[in-house]
N, C-alpha and C. Protein backbone atom coordinates (compact mmCIF):
# COMPACT_ATOMS: atom_id res chain seq x y z
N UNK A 1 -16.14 -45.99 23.09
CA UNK A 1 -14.90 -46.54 22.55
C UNK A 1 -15.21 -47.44 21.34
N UNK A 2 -14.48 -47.46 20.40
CA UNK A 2 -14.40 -47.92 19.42
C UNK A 2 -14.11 -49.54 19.09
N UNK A 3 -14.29 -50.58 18.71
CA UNK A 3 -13.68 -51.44 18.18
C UNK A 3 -13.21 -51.83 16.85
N UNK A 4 -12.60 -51.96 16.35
CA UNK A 4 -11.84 -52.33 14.65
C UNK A 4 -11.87 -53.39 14.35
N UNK A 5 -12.57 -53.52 13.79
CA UNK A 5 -12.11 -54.99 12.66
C UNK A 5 -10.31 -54.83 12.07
N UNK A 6 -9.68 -55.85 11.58
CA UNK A 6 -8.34 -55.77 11.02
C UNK A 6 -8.27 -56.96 10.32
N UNK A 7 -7.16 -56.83 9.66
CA UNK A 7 -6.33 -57.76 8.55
C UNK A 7 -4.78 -57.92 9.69
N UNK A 8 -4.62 -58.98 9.42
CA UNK A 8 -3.19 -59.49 9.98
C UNK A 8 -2.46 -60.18 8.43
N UNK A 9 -1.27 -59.48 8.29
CA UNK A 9 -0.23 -60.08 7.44
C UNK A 9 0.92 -60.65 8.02
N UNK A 10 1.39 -62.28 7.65
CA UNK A 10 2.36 -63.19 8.22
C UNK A 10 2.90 -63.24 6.97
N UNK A 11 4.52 -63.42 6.92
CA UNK A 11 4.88 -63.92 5.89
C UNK A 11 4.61 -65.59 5.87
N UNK A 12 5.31 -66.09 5.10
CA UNK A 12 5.14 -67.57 4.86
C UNK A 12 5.88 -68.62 5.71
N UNK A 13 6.63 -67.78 6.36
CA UNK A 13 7.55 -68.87 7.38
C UNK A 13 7.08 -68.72 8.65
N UNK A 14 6.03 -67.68 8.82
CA UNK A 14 5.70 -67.59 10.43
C UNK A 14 4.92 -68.60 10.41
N UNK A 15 4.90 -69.46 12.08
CA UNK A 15 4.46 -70.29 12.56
C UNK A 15 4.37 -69.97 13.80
N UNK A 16 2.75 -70.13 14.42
CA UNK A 16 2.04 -69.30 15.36
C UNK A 16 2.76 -70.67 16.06
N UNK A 17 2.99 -71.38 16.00
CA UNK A 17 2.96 -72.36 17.19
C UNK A 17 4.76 -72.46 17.55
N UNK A 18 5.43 -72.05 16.68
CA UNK A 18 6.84 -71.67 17.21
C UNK A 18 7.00 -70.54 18.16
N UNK A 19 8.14 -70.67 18.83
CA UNK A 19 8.26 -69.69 19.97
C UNK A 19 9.21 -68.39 19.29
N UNK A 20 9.30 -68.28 18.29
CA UNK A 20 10.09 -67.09 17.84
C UNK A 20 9.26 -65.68 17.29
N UNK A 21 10.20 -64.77 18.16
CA UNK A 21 9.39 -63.60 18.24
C UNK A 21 9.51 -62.81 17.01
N UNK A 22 8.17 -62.02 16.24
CA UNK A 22 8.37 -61.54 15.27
C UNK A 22 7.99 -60.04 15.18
N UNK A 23 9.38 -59.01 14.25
CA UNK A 23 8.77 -57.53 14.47
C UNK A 23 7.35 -57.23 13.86
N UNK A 24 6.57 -56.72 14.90
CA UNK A 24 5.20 -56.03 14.46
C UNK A 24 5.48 -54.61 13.78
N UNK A 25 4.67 -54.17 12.60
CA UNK A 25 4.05 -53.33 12.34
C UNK A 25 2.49 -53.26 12.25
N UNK A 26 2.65 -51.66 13.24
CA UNK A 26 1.13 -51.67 13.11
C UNK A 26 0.69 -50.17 11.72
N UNK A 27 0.00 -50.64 10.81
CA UNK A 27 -0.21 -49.91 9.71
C UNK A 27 -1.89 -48.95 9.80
N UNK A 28 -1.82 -47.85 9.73
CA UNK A 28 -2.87 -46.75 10.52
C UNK A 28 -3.42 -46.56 8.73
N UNK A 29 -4.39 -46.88 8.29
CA UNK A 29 -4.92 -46.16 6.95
C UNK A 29 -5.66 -44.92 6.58
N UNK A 30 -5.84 -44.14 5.53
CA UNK A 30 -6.19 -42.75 5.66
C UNK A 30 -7.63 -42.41 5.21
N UNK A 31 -8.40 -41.34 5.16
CA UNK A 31 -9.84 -41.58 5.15
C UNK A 31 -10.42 -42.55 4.35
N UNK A 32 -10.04 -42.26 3.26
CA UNK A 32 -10.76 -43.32 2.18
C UNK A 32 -10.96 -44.67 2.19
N UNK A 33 -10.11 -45.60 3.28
CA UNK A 33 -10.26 -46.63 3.52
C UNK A 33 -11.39 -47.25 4.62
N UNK A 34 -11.85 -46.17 5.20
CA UNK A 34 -12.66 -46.62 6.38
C UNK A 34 -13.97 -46.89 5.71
N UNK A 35 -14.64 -47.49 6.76
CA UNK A 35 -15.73 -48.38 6.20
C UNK A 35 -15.82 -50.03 7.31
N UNK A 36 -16.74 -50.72 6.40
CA UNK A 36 -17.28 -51.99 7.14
C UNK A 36 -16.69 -52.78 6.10
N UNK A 37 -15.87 -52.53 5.07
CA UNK A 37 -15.26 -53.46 4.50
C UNK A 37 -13.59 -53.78 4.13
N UNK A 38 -12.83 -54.53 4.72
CA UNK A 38 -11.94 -55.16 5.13
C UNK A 38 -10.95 -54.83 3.91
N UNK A 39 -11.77 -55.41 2.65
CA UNK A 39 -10.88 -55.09 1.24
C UNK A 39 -10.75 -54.11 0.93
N UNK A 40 -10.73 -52.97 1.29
CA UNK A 40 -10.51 -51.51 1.35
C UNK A 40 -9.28 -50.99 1.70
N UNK A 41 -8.68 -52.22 2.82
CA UNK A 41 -7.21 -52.11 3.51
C UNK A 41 -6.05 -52.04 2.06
N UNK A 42 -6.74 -53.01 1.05
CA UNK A 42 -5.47 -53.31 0.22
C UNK A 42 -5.35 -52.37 -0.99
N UNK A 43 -6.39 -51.12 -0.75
CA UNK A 43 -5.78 -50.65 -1.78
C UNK A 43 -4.53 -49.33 -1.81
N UNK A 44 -4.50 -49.15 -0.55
CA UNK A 44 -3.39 -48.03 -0.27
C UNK A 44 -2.62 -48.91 0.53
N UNK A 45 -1.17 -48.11 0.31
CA UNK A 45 0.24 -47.98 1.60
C UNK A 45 0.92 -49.25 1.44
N UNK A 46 0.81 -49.60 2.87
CA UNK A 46 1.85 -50.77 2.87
C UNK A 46 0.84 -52.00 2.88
N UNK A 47 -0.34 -52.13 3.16
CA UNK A 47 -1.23 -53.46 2.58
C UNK A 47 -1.46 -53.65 0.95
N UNK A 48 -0.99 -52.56 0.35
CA UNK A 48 -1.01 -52.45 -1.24
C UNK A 48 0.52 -52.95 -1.44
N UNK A 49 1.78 -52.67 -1.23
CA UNK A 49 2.69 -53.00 -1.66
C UNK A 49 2.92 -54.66 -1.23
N UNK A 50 2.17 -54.92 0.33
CA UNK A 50 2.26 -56.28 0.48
C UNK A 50 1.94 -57.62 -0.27
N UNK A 51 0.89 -57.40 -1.05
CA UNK A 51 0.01 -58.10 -2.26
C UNK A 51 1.16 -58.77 -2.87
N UNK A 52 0.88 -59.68 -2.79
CA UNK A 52 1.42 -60.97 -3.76
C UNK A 52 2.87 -61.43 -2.92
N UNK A 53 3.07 -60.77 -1.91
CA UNK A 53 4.59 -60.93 -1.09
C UNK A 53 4.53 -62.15 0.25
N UNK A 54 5.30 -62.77 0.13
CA UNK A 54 5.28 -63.84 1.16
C UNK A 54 5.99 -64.13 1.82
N UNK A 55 7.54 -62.75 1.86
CA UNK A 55 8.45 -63.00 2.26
C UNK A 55 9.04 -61.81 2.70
N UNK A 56 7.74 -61.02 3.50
CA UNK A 56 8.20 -59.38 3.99
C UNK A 56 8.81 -60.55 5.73
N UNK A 57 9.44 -59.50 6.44
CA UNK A 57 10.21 -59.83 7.41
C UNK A 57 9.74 -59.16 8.72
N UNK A 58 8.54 -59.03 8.92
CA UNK A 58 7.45 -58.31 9.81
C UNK A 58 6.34 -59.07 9.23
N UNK A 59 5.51 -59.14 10.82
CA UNK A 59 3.90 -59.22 10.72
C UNK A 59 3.10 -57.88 10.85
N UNK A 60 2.52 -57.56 10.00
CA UNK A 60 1.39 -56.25 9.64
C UNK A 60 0.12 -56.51 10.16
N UNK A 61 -0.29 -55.87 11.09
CA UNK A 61 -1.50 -55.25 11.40
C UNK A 61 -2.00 -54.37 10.79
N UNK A 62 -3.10 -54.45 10.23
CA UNK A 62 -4.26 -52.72 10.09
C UNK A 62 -5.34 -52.81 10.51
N UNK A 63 -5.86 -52.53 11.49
CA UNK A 63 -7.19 -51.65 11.69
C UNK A 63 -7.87 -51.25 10.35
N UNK A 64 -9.35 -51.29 10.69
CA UNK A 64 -9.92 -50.64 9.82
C UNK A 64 -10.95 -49.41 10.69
N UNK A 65 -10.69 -48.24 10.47
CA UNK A 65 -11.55 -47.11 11.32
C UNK A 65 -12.78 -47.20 10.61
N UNK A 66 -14.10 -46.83 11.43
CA UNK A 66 -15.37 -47.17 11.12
C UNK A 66 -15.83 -46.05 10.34
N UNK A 67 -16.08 -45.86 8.87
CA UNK A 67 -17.35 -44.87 8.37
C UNK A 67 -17.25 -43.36 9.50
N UNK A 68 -16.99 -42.47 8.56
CA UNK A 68 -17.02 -40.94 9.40
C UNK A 68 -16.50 -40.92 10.81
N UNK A 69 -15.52 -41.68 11.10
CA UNK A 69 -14.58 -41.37 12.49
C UNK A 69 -13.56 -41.29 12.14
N UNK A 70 -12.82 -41.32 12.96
CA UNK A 70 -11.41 -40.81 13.31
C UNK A 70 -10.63 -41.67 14.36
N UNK A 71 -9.07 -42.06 13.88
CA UNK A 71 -8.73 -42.46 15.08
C UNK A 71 -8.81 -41.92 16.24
N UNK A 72 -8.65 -43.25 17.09
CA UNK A 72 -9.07 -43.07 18.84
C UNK A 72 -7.46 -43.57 19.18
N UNK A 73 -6.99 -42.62 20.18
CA UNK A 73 -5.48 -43.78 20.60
C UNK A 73 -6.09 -44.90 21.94
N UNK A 74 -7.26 -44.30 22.42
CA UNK A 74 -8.01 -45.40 23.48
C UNK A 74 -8.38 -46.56 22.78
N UNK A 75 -8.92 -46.52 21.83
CA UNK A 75 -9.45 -47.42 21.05
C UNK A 75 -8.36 -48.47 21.05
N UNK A 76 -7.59 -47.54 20.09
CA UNK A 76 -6.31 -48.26 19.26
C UNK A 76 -5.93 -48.78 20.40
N UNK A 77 -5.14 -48.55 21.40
CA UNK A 77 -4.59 -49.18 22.74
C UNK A 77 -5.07 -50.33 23.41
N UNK A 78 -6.54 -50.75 22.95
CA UNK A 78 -7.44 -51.71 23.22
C UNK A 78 -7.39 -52.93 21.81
N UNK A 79 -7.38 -52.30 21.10
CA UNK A 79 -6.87 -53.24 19.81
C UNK A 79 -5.33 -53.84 19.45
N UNK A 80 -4.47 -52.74 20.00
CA UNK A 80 -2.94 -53.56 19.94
C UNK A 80 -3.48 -54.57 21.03
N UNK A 81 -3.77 -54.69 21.89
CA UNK A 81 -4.18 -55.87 23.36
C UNK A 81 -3.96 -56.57 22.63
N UNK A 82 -5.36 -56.66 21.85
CA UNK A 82 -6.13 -57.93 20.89
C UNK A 82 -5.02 -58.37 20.13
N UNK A 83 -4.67 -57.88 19.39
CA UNK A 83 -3.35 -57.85 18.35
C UNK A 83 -2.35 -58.74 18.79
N UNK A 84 -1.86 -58.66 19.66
CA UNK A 84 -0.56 -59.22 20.74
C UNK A 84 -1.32 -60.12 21.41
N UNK A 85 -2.51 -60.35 21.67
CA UNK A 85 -2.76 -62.02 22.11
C UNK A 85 -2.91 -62.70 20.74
N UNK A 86 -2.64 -62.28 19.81
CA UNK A 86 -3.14 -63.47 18.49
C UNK A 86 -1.99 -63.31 17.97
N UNK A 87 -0.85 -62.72 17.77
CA UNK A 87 0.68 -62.97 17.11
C UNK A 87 1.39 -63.34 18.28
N UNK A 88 2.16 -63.62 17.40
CA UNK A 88 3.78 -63.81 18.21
C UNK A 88 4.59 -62.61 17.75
N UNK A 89 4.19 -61.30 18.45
CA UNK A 89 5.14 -59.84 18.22
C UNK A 89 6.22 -59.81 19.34
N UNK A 90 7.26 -59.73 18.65
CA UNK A 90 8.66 -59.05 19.95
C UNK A 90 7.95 -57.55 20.24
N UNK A 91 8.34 -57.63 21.51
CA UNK A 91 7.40 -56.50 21.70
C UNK A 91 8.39 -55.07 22.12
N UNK A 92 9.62 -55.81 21.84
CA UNK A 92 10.51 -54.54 21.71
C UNK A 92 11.23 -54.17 20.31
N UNK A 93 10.36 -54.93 19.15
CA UNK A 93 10.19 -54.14 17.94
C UNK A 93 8.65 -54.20 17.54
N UNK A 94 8.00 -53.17 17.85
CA UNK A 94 6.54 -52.95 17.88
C UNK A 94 6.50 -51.59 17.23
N UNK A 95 6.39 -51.33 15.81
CA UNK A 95 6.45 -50.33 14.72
C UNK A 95 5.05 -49.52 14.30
N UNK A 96 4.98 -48.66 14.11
CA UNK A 96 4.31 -47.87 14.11
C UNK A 96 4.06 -47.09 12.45
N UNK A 97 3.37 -46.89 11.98
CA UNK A 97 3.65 -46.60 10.17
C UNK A 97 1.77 -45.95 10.00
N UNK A 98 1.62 -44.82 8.87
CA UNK A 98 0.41 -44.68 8.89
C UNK A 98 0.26 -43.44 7.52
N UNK A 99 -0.76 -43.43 7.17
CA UNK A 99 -0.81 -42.44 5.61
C UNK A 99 -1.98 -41.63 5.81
N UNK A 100 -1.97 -40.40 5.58
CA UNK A 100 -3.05 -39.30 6.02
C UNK A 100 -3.57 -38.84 6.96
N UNK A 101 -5.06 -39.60 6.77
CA UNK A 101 -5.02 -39.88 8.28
C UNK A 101 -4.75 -40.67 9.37
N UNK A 102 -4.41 -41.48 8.60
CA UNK A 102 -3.32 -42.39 9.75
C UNK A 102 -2.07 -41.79 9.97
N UNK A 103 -1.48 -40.83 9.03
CA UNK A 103 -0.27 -39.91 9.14
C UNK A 103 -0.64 -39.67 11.14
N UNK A 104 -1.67 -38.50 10.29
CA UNK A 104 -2.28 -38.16 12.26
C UNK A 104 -2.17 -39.05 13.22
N UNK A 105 -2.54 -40.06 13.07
CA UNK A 105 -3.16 -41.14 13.99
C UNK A 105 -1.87 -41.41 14.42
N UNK A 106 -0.87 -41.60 13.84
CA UNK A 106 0.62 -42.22 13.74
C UNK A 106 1.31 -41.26 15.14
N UNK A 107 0.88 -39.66 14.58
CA UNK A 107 2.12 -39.07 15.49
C UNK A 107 0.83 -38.74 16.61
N UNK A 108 -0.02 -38.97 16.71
CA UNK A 108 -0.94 -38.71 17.97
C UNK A 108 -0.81 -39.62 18.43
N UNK A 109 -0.95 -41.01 18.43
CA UNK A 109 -1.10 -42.23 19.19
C UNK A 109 0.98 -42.70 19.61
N UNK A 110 1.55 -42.13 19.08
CA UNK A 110 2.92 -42.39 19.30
C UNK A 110 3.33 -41.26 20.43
N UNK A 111 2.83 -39.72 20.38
CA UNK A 111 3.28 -38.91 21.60
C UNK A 111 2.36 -39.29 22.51
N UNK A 112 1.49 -39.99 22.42
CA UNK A 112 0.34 -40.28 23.87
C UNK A 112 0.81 -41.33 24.14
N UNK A 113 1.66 -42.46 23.73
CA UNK A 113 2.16 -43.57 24.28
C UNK A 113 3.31 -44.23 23.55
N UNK A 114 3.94 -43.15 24.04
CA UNK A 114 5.93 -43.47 22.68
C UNK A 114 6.23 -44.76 23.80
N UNK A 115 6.20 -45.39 25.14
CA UNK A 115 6.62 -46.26 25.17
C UNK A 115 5.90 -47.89 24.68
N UNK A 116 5.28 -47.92 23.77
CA UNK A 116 4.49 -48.59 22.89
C UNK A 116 5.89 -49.25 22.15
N UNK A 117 6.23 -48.24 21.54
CA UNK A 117 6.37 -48.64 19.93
C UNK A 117 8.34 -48.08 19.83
N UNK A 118 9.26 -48.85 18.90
CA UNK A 118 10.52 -48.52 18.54
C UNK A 118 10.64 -47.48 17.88
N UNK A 119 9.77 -47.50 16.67
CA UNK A 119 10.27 -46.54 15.86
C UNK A 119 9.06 -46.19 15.03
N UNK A 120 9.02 -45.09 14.62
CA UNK A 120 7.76 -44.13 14.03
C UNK A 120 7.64 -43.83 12.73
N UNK A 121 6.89 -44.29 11.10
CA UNK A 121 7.46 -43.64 9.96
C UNK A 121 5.68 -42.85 9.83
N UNK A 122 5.68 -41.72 9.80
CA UNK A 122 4.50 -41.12 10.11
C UNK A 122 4.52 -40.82 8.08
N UNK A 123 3.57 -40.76 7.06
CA UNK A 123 3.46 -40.09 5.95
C UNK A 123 2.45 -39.10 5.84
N UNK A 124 2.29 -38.36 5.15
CA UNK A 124 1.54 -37.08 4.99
C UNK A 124 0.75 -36.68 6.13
N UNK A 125 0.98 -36.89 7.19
CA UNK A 125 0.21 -36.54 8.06
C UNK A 125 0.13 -35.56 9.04
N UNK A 126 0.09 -35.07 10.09
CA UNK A 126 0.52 -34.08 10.77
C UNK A 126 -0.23 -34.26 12.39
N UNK A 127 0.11 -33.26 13.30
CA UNK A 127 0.28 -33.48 14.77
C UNK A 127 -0.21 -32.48 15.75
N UNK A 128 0.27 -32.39 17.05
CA UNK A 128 0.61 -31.35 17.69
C UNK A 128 1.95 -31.21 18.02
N UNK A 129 2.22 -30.02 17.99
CA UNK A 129 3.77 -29.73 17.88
C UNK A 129 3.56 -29.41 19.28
N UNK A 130 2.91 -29.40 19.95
CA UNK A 130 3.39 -29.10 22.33
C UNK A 130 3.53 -30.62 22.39
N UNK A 131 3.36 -31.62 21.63
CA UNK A 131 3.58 -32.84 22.39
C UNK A 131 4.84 -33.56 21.42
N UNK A 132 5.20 -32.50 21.06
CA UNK A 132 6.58 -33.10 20.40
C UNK A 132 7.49 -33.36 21.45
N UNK A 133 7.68 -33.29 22.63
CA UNK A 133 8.68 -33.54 23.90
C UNK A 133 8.35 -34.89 24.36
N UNK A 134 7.60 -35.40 24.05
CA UNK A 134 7.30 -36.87 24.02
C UNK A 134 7.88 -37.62 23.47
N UNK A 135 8.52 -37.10 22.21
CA UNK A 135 8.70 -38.31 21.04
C UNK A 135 10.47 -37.87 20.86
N UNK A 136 11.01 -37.32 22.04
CA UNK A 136 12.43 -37.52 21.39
C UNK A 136 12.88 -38.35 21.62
N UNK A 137 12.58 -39.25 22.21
CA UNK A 137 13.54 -40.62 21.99
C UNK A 137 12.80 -41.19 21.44
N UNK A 138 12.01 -40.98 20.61
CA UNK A 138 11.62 -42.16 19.78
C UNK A 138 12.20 -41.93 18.39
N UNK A 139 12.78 -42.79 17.61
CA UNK A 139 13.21 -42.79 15.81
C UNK A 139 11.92 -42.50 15.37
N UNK A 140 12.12 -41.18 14.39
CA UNK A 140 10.99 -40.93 13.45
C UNK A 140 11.75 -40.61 12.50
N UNK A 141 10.92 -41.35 11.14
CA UNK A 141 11.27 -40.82 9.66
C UNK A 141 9.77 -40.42 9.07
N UNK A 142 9.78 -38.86 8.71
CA UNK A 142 8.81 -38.65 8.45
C UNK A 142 8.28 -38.56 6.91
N UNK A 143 7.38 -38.52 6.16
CA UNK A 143 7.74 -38.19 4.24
C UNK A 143 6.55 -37.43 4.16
N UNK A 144 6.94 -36.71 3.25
CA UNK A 144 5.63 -35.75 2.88
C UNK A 144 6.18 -35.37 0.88
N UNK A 145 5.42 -35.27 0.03
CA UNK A 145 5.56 -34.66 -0.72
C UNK A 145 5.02 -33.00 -0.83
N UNK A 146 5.68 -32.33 -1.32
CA UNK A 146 6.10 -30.93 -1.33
C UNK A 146 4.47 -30.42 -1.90
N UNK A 147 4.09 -31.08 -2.98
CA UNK A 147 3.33 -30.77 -3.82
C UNK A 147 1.90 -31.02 -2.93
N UNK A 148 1.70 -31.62 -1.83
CA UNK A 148 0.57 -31.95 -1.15
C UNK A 148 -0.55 -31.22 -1.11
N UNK A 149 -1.84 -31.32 -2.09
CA UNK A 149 -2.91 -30.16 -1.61
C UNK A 149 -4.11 -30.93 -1.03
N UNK A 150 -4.30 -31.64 0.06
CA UNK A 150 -4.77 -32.54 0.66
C UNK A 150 -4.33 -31.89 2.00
N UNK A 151 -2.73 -32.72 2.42
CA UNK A 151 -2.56 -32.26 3.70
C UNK A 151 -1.50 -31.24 3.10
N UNK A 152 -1.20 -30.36 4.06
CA UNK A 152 0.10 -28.87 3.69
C UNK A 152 1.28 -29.94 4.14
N UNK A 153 2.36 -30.05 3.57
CA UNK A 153 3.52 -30.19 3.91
C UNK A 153 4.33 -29.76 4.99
N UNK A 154 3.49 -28.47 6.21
CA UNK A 154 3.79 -27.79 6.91
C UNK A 154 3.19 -28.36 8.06
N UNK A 155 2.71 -29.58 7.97
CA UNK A 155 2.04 -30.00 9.14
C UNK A 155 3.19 -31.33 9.60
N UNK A 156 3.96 -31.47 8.39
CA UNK A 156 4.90 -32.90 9.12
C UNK A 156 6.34 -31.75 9.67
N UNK A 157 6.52 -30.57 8.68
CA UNK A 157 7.32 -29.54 9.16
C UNK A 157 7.25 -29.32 10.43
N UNK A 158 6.50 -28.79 10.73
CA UNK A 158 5.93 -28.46 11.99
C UNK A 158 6.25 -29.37 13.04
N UNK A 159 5.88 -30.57 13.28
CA UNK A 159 6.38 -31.80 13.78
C UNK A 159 7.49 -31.90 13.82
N UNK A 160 8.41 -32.26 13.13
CA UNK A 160 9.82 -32.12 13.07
C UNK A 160 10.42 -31.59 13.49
N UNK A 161 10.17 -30.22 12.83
CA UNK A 161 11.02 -29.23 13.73
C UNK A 161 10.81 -28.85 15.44
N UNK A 162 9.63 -29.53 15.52
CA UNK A 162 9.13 -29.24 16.52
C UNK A 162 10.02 -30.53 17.77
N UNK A 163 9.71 -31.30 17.60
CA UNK A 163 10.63 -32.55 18.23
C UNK A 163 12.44 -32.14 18.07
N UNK A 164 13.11 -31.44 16.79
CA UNK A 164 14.54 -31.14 17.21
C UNK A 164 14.46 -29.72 18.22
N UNK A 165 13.48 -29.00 18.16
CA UNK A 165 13.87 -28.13 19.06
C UNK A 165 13.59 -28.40 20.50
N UNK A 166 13.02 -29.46 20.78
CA UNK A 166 12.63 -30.01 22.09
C UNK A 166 13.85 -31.41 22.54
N UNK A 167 14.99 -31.45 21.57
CA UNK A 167 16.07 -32.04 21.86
C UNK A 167 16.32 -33.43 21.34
N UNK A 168 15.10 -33.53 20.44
CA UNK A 168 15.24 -35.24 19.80
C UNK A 168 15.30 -34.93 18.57
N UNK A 169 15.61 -36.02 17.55
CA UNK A 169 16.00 -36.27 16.00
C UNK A 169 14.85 -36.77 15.66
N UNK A 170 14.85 -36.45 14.11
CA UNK A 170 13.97 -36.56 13.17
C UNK A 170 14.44 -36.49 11.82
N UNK A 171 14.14 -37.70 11.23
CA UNK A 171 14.87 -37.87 10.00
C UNK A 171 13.55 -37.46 9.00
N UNK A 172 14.10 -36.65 7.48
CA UNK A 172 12.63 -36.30 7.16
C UNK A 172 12.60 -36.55 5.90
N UNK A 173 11.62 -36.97 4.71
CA UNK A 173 11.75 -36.83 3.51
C UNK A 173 10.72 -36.16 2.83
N UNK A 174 11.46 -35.54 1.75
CA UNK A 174 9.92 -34.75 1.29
C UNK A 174 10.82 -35.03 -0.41
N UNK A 175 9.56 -35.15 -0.79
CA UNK A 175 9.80 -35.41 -2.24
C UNK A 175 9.00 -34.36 -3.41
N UNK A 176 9.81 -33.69 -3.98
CA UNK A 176 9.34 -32.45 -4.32
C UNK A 176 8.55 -32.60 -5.48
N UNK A 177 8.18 -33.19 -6.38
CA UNK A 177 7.44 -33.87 -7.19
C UNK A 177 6.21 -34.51 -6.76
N UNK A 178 5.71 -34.47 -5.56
CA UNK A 178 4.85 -35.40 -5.17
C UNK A 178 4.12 -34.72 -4.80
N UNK A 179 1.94 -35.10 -5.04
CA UNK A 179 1.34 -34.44 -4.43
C UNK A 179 1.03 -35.51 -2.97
N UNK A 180 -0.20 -35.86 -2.81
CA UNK A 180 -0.57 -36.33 -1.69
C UNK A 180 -0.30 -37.87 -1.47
N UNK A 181 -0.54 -38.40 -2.83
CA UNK A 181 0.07 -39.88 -2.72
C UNK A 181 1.73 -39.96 -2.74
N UNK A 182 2.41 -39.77 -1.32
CA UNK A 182 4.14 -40.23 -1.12
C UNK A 182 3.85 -40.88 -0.32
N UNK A 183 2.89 -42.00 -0.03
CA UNK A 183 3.26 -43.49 0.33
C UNK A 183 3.36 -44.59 -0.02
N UNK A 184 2.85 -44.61 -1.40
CA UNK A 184 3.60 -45.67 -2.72
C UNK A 184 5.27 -45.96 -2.58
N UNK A 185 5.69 -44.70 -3.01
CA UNK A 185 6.68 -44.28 -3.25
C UNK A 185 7.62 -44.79 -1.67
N UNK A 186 7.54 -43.90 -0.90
CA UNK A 186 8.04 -44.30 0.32
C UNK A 186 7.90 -45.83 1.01
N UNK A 187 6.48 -46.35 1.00
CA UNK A 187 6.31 -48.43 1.04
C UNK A 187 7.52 -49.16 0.08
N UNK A 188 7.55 -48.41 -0.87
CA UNK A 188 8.44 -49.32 -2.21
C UNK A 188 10.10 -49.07 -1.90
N UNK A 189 10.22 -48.08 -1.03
CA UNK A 189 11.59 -48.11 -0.40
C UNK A 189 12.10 -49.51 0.48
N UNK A 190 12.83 -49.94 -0.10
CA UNK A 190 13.20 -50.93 1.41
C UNK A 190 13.97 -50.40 2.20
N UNK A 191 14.39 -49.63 1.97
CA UNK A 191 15.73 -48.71 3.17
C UNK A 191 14.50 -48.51 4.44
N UNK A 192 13.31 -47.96 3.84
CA UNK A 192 12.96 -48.45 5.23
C UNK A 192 12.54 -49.34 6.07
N UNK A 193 12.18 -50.25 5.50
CA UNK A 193 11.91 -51.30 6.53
C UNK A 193 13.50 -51.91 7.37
N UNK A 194 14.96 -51.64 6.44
CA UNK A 194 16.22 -52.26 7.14
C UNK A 194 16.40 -51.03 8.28
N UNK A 195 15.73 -49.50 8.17
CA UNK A 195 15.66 -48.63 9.57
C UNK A 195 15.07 -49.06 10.44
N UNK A 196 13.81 -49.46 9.98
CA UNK A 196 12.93 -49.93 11.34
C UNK A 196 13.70 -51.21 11.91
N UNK A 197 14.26 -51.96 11.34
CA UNK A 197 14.65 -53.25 12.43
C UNK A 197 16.05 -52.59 12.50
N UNK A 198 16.61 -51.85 12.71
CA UNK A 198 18.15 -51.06 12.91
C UNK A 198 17.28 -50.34 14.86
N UNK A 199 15.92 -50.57 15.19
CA UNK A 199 15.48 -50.33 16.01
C UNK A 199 14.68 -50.87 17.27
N UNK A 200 15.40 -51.26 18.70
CA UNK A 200 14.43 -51.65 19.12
C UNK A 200 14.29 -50.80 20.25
N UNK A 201 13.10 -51.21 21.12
CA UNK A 201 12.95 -50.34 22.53
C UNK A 201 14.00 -51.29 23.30
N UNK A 202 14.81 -50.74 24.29
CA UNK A 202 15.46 -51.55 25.70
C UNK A 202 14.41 -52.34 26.90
């Protein structure tokens, strides 16, 4: 089993010693970021759009996956622990977000344990479509650009369609102009971050 080093992002008003609960996101990064070094987190996704911000409305987690591996959801499941004894996360908005291979990591670690997490924004990434019956009650918005020659665009397809035909929703975006980098683009949206808190678990 694995352990991760991580980065924790607070905005400027959190105060660990107040009792008010704050929505977690946990942010999954894609190969190029792994490694033994920490500053690697900030140059993609949503630890890149966070830079210089002091007034996002969530605390961010990322993991950092070690040099030539791959997410673990055992792992990971051992690191949210850690995670949630050192914030103050409501733990019935506990978010889920990830790019490449964290795309993967996103919809693998969410059908192996959808009662984790509110809501799911998986990017370029892709799945197994037999464990799409897992994730219909969970909110997923998925993004892929069309143009992707990295991952196929047919792998978040696949997913999708795969979860409405097993009786749950899936909201999807694909941006037809885009090759593999549509998580700039999609982080710099705020519509989604006002979806994700439009979400909690009961």
């Amino acid at each position: 089993m694995k352990t991760y080093r991580y980065k924790i992002y607070s905005p400027s008003v959190y105060n660990p010693e107040e009792n008010k609960k704050w929505p977690l996101i946990l942010f999954l990064h894609g190969a190029g970021e792994r490694g033994n070094d920490l500053s690697l987190l900030q140059r993609q996704g949503l630890p890149a759009y966070l830079k210089g911000k002091d007034d996002f409305p969530f605390v961010v987690a990322s993991p950092q996956c070690p040099a030539r591996s791959y997410w673990e959801v055992h792992s990971l499941n051992n690191w949210l622990n850690e995670v949630l004894s050192e914030v103050n996360a409501d733990l019935s908005r506990v978010y889920l977000s990830g790019i490449s291979m964290g795309g993967y990591g996103t919809w693998h670690w969410a059908a192996a344990n959808p009662e984790k997490f509110a809501a799911i924004i998986p990017v370029c990434g892709g799945g197994d479509p037999s464990t799409a019956k897992k994730l219909t009650k969970m909110p997923v918005w998925a993004f892929h650009g069309e143009k992707d020659d990295i991952v196929p665009v047919e792998e978040t397809l696949a997913m999708t369609e795969a979860i409405k035909e097993a009786g749950g929703k899936a909201e999807l975006t694909l941006y037809p102009n885009l090759y593999h980098d549509s998580w700039t683009e999609t982080y710099n949206n705020s519509a989604i971050y006002e979806w994700l808190l439009k979400h909690s678990r009961s």
